[in-house]
Protein backbone atom coordinates (compact mmCIF):
# COMPACT_ATOMS: atom_id res chain seq x y z
CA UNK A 1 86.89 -111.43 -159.97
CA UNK A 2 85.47 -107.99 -158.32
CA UNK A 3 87.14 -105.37 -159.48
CA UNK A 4 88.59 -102.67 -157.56
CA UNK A 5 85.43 -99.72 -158.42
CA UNK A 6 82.75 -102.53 -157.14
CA UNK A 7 84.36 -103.22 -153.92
CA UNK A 8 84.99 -99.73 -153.02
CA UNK A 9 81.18 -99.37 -153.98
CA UNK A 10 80.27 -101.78 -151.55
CA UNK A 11 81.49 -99.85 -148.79
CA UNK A 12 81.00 -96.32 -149.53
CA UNK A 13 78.87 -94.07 -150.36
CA UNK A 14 78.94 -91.07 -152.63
CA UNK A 15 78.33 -87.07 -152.75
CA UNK A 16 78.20 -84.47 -154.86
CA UNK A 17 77.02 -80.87 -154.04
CA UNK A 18 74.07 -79.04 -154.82
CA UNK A 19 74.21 -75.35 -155.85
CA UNK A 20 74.12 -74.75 -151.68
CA UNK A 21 77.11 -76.29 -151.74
CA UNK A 22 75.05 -79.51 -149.63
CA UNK A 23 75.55 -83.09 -149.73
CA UNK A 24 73.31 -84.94 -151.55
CA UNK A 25 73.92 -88.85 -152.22
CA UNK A 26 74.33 -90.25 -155.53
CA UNK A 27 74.04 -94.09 -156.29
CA UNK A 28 75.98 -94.11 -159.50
CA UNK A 29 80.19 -94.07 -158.76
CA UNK A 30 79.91 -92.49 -162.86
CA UNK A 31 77.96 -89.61 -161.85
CA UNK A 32 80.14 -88.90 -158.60
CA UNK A 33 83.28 -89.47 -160.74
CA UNK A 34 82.27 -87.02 -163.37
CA UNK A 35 81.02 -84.57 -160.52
CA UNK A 36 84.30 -84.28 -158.86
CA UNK A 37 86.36 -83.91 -162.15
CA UNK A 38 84.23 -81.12 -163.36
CA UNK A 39 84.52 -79.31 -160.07
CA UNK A 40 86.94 -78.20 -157.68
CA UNK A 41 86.52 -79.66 -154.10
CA UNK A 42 88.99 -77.40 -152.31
CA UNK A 43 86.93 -74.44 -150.88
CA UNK A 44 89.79 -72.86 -148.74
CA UNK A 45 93.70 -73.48 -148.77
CA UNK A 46 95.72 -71.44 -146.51
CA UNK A 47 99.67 -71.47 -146.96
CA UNK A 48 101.67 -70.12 -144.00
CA UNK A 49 104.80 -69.82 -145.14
CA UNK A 50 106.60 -68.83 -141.76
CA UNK A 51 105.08 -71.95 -139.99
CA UNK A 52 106.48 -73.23 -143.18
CA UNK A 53 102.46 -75.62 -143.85
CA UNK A 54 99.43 -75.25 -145.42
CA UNK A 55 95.65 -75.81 -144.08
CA UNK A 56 93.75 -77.14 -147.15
CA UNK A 57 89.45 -77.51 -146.53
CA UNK A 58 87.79 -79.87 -149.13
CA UNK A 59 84.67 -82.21 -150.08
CA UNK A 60 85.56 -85.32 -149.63
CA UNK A 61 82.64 -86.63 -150.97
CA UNK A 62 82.82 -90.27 -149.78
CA UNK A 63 81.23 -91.79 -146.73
CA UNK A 64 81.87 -94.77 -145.25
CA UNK A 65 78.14 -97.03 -145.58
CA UNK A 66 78.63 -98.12 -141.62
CA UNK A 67 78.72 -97.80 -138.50
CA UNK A 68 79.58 -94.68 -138.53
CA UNK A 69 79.26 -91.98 -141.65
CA UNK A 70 82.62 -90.13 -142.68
CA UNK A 71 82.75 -86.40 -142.20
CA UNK A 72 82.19 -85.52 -145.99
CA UNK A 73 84.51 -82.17 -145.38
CA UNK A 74 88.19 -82.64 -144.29
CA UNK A 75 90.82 -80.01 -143.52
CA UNK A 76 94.05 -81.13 -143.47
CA UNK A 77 97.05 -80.01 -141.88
CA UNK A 78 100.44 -80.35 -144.09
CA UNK A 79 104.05 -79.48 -144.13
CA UNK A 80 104.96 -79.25 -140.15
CA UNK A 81 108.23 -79.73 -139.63
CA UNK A 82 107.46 -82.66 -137.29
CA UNK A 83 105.33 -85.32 -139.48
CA UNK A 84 103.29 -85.94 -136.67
CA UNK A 85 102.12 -82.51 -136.01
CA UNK A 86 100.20 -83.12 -139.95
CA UNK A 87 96.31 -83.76 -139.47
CA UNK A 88 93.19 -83.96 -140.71
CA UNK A 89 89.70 -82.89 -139.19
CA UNK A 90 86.59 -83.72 -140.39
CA UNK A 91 83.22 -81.86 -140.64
CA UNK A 92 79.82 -82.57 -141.76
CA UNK A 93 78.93 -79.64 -142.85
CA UNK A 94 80.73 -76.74 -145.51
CA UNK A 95 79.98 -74.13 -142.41
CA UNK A 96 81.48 -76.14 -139.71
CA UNK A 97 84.60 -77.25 -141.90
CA UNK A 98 85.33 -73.37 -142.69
CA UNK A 99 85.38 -72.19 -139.23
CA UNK A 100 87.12 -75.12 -138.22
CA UNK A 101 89.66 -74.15 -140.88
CA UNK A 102 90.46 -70.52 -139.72
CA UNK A 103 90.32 -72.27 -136.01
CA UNK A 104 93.14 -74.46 -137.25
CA UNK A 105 94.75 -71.25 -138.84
CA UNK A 106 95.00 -69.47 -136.28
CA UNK A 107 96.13 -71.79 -133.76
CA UNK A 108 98.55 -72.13 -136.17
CA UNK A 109 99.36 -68.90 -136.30
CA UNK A 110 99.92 -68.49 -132.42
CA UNK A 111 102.20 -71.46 -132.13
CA UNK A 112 99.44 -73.26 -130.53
CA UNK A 113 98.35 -76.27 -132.69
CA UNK A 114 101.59 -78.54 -132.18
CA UNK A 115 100.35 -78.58 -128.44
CA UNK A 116 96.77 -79.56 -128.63
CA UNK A 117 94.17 -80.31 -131.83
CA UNK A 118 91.12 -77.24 -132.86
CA UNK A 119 89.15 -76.12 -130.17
């Protein structure tokens, strides 16, 4: 019987960051596990309390192995008042998922992001 760390090893692949704060692939699930205990992976949460949500930007730090890789950085969307109005947006890189997050923000802010995803 495969247990439930090996088959999620045959699919994915994992990250940690370096001290730029850049992906770099490890092979051992141990190493990644310890990594993401010992560290924080949320690098921006934003609560807007009239809007009544919060925009959270993290390291995901698992890929997908194929076809395509998983964004490694996801900001997420929570606590709209309409459950489909919460989302997520990946990024590949820690620069593009930050000013994707104040993107969100502010769309946010002007009422805009129920209507239409980041820009």
């Amino acid at each position: 019987m495969t247990s439930r760390t090996r088959s999620h090893e045959a699919w994915a692949r994992f990250y940690i960051l370096n001290e730029r704060n850049e992906p770099v692939q490890v092979d051992d699930h141990g190493e990644w596990s310890r990594w993401m205990e010992e560290n924080d992976p949320v690098f921006r949460r934003t609560v807007l309390e009239a809007a009544g949500s919060t925009v959270t930007t993290r390291f995901r730090g698992v890929s997908e192995a194929a076809p395509v890789d998983t964004p490694l950085f996801i900001t997420r969307v929570a606590g709209m008042s309409d459950p489909g109005e919460n989302r997520s947006y990946g990024a590949s890189s820690l620069e593009a998922a930050l000013a994707q997050h104040e993107r969100v923000v502010q769309q946010l802010l002007r009422g805009e992001l129920a209507r239409k995803g980041p820009e």
